[in-house]
Protein backbone atom coordinates (compact mmCIF):
# COMPACT_ATOMS: atom_id res chain seq x y z
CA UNK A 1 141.15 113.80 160.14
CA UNK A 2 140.21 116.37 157.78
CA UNK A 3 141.39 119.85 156.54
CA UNK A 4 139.98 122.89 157.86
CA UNK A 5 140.45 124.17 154.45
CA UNK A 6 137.62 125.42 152.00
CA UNK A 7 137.62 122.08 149.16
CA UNK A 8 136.52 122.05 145.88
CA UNK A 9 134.66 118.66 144.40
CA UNK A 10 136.58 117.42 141.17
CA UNK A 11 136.54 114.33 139.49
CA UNK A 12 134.24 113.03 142.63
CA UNK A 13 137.48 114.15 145.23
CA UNK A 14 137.80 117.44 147.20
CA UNK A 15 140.39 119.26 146.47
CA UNK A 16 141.70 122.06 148.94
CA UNK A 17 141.15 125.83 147.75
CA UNK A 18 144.62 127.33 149.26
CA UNK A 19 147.96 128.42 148.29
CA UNK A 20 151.40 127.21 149.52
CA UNK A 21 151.54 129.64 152.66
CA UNK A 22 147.46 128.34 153.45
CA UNK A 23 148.55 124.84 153.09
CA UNK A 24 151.74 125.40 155.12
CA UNK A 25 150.27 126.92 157.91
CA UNK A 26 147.38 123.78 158.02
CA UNK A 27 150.31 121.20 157.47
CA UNK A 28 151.87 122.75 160.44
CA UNK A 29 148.80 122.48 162.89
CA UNK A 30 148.02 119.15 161.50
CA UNK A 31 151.57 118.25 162.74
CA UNK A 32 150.48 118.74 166.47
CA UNK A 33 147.86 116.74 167.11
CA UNK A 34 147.93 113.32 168.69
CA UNK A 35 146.93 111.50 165.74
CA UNK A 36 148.47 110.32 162.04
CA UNK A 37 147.06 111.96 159.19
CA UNK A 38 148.67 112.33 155.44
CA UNK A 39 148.17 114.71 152.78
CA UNK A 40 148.58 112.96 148.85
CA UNK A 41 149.00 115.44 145.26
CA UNK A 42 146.69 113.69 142.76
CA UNK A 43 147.72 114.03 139.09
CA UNK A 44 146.70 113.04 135.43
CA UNK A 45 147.97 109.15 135.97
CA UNK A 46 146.64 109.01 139.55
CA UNK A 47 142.93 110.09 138.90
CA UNK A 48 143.31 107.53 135.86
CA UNK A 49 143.92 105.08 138.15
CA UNK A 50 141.44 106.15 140.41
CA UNK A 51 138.75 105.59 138.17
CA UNK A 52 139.34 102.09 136.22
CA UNK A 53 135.53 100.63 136.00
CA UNK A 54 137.89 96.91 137.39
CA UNK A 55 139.89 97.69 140.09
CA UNK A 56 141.84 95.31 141.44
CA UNK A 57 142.95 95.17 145.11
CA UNK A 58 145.24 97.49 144.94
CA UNK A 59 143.34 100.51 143.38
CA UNK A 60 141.16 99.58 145.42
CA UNK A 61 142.98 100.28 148.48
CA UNK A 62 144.81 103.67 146.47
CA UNK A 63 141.30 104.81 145.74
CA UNK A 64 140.33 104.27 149.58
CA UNK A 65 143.49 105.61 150.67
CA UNK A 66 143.10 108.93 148.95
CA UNK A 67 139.45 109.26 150.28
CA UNK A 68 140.66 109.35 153.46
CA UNK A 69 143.62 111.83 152.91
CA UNK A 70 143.02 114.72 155.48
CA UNK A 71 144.11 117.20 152.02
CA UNK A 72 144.45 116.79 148.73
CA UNK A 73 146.05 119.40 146.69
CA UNK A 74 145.83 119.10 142.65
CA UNK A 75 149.14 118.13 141.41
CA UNK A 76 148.41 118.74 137.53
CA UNK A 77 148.12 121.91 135.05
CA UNK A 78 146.57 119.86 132.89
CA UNK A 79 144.26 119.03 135.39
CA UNK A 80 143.47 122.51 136.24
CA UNK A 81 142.63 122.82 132.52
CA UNK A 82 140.29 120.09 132.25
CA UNK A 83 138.80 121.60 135.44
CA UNK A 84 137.92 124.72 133.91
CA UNK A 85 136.73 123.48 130.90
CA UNK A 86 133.82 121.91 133.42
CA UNK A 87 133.35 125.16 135.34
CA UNK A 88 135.71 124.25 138.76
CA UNK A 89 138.51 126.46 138.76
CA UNK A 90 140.72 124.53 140.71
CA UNK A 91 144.40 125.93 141.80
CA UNK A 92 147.25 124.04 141.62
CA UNK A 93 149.69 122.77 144.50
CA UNK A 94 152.14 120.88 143.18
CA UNK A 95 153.94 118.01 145.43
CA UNK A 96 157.93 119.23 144.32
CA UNK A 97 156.70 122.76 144.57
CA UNK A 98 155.32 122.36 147.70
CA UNK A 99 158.07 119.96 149.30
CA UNK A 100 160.55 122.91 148.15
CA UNK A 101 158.29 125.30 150.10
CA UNK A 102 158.43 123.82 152.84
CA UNK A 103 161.92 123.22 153.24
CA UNK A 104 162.87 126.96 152.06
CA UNK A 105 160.42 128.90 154.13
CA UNK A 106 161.74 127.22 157.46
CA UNK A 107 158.25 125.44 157.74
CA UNK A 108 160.44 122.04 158.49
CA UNK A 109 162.71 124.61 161.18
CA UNK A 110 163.34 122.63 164.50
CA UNK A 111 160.73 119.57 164.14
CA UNK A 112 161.22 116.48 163.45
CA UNK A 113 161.31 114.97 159.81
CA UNK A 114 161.16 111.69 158.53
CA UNK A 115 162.39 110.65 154.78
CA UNK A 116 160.90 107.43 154.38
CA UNK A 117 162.35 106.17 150.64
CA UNK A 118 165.24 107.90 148.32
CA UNK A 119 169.28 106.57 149.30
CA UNK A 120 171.31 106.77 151.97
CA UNK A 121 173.24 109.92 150.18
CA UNK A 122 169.58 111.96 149.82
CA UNK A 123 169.12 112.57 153.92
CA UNK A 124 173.03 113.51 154.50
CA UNK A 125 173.06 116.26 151.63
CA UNK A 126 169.44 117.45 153.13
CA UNK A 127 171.14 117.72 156.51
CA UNK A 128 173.88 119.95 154.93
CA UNK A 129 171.53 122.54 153.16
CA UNK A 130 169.11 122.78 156.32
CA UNK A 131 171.20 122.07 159.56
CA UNK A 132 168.25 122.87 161.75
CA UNK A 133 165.58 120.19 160.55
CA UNK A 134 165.73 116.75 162.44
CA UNK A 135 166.24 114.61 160.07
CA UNK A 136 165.69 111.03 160.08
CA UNK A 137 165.71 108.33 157.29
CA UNK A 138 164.32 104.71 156.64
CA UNK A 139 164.67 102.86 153.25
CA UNK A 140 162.39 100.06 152.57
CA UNK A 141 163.28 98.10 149.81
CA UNK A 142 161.58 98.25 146.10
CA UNK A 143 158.15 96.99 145.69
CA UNK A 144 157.71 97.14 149.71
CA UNK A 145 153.79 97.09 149.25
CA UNK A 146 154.49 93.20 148.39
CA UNK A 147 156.12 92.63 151.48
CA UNK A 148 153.83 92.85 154.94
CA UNK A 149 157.15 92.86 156.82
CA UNK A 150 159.00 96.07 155.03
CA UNK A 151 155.45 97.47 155.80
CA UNK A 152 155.78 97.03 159.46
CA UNK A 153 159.72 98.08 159.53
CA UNK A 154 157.92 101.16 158.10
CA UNK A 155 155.31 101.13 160.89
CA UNK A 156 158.21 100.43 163.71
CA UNK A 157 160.10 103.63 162.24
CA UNK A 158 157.13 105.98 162.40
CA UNK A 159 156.65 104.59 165.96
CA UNK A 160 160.21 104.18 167.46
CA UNK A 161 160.76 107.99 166.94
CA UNK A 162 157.55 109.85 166.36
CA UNK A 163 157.89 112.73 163.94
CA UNK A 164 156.29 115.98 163.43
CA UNK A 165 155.96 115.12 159.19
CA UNK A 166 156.79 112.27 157.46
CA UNK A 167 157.57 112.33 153.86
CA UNK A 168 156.78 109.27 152.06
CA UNK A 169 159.39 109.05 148.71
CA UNK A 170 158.66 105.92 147.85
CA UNK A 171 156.04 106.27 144.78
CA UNK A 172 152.43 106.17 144.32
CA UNK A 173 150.38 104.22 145.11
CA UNK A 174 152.74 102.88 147.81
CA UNK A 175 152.74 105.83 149.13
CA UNK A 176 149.37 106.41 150.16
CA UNK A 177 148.44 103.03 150.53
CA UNK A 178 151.06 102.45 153.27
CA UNK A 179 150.42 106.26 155.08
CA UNK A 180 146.50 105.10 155.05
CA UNK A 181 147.33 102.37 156.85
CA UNK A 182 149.62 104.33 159.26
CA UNK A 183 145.95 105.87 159.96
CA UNK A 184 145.18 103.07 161.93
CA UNK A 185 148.37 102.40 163.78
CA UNK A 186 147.92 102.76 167.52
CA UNK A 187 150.29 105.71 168.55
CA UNK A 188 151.09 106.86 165.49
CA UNK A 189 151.17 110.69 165.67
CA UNK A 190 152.21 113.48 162.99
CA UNK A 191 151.49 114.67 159.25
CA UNK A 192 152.56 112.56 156.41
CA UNK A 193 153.09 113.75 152.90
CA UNK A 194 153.05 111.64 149.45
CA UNK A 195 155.60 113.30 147.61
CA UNK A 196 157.02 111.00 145.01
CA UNK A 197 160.48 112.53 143.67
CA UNK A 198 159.85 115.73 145.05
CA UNK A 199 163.26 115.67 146.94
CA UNK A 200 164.82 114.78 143.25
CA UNK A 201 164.07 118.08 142.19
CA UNK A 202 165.19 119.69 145.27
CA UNK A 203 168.15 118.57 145.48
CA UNK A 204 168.78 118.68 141.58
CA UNK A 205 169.06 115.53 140.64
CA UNK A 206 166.23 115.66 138.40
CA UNK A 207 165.72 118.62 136.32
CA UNK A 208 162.13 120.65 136.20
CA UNK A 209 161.15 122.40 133.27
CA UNK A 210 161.16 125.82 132.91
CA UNK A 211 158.68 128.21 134.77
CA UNK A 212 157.54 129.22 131.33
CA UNK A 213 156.91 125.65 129.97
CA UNK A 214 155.28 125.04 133.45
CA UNK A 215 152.73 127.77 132.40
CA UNK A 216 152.37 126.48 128.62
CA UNK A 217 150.91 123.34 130.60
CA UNK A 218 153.69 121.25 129.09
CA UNK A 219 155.64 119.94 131.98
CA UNK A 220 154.60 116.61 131.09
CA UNK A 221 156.35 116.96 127.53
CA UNK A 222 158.85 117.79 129.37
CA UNK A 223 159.49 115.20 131.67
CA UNK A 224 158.63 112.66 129.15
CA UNK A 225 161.48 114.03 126.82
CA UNK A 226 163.96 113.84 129.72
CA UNK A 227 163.30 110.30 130.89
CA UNK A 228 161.14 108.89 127.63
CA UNK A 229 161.66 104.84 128.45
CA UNK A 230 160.19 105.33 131.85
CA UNK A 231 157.53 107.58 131.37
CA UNK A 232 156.33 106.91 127.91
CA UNK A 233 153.00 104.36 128.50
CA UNK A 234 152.27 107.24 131.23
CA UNK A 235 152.07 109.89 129.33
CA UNK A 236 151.16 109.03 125.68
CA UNK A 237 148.62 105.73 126.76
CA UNK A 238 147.44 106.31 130.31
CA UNK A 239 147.10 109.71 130.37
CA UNK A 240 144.69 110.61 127.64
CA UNK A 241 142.14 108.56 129.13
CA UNK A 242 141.24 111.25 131.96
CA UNK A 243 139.85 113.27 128.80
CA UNK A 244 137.25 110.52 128.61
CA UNK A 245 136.78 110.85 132.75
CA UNK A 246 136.21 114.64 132.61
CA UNK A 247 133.73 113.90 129.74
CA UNK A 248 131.93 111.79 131.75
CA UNK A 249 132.04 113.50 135.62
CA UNK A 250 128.97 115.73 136.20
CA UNK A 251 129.36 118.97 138.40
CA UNK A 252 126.95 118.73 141.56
């Protein structure tokens, strides 16, 4: 299913034109239909991935997974940069910022939410700041794309209980991969969003940077100062490669 939303094309994906309160309000009727659909937050590493000339099954799958998202909102500053610098001005939507939004505006207010990923802790101090969300939790175990059965406990969950939104926690590409194939699962109704460690940051267990190092376009410095082992190869080796697949994209 796709957006009503005006898109713009990027980086050969279709980005939606909208702000948080746009988005919200699309989520929201997206939520009520009879079908599954699920809403992903490319960034820098994920259009990387995207674009390998050899993918291997997997990217494969990621790649055809986010074709088929119903929205895709542009997760990246640095993105938006690289975007202008070919013409597209293209606004940014984060995943955290927008997973905050929807929690603190009430969007999440009486409907049911699923948490699929994060601990057992995460859902219980969610309940506590927003009494009035339906919360529900299921957590797979690590490196459940390897393992068709924690796929289908995922697939029972969605169905045993449907849900108005589903937020999947549990990392890209898993993420999308797994709420593609939810796509295609008889019965499977509400909207899905990939939102990574979004509820991290909510809840404050991992620190953003500050608004005005957000707006320097430096997050990324940022993050990789805070948690350097992890994110390192991301950000320093993978990441400067989408300067090579902005060189190369040409504008329709």
């Amino acid at each position: 299913m796709a957006t009503d939303l005006h898109t713009i094309r990027f980086l050969d994906f279709d980005f939606v034109d909208a702000d948080y309160a746009q988005i919200a309000a699309e989520l929201d009727r997206l939520s009520r239909f009879e079908t599954f659909s699920f809403v992903t937050t490319p960034n820098v590493d994920h259009i990387v991935m995207l674009h390998q000339s050899n993918l291997d099954a997997t990217s494969e799958q990621f790649r055809s997974a986010t074709a088929a998202a119903a929205m895709l909102t542009c997760d990246s500053r640095v993105l938006q940069a690289l975007a202008r610098f070919r013409g597209v001005k293209l606004p940014v939507v984060t995943g955290s910022d927008l997973t905050t939004y929807l929690f603190e505006q009430g969007c999440f207010d009486n409907r049911r939410v699923a948490l699929i990923g994060g601990d057992a802790g995460m859902v219980e101090e969610l309940r506590q700041r927003y009494p009035v969300i339906s919360l529900a939790q299921h957590v797979p175990p690590m490196g459940v794309l390897g393992s068709e059965a924690a796929i289908r406990d995922i697939e029972n969950f969605i169905l045993e209980q449907p849900f108005d939104y589903i937020l999947f926690a549990i990392g890209a590409p898993q993420s999308e991969i797994i709420a593609h194939r939810c796509t295609r699962l008889p019965g499977a109704v509400g909207v899905a969003l990939c939102i990574g460690a979004s509820i991290e940051f909510l809840l404050g267990r991992k620190a953003r940077a500050p608004r005005w190092v957000q707006s320097l376009r430096m997050e990324w410095a940022f993050r990789l100062l805070s948690e350097p082992r992890r994110l390192w190869r991301r950000y320093l080796v993978t990441g400067p490669r989408v300067l090579l697949i902005v060189q190369r994209w040409q504008k329709l």
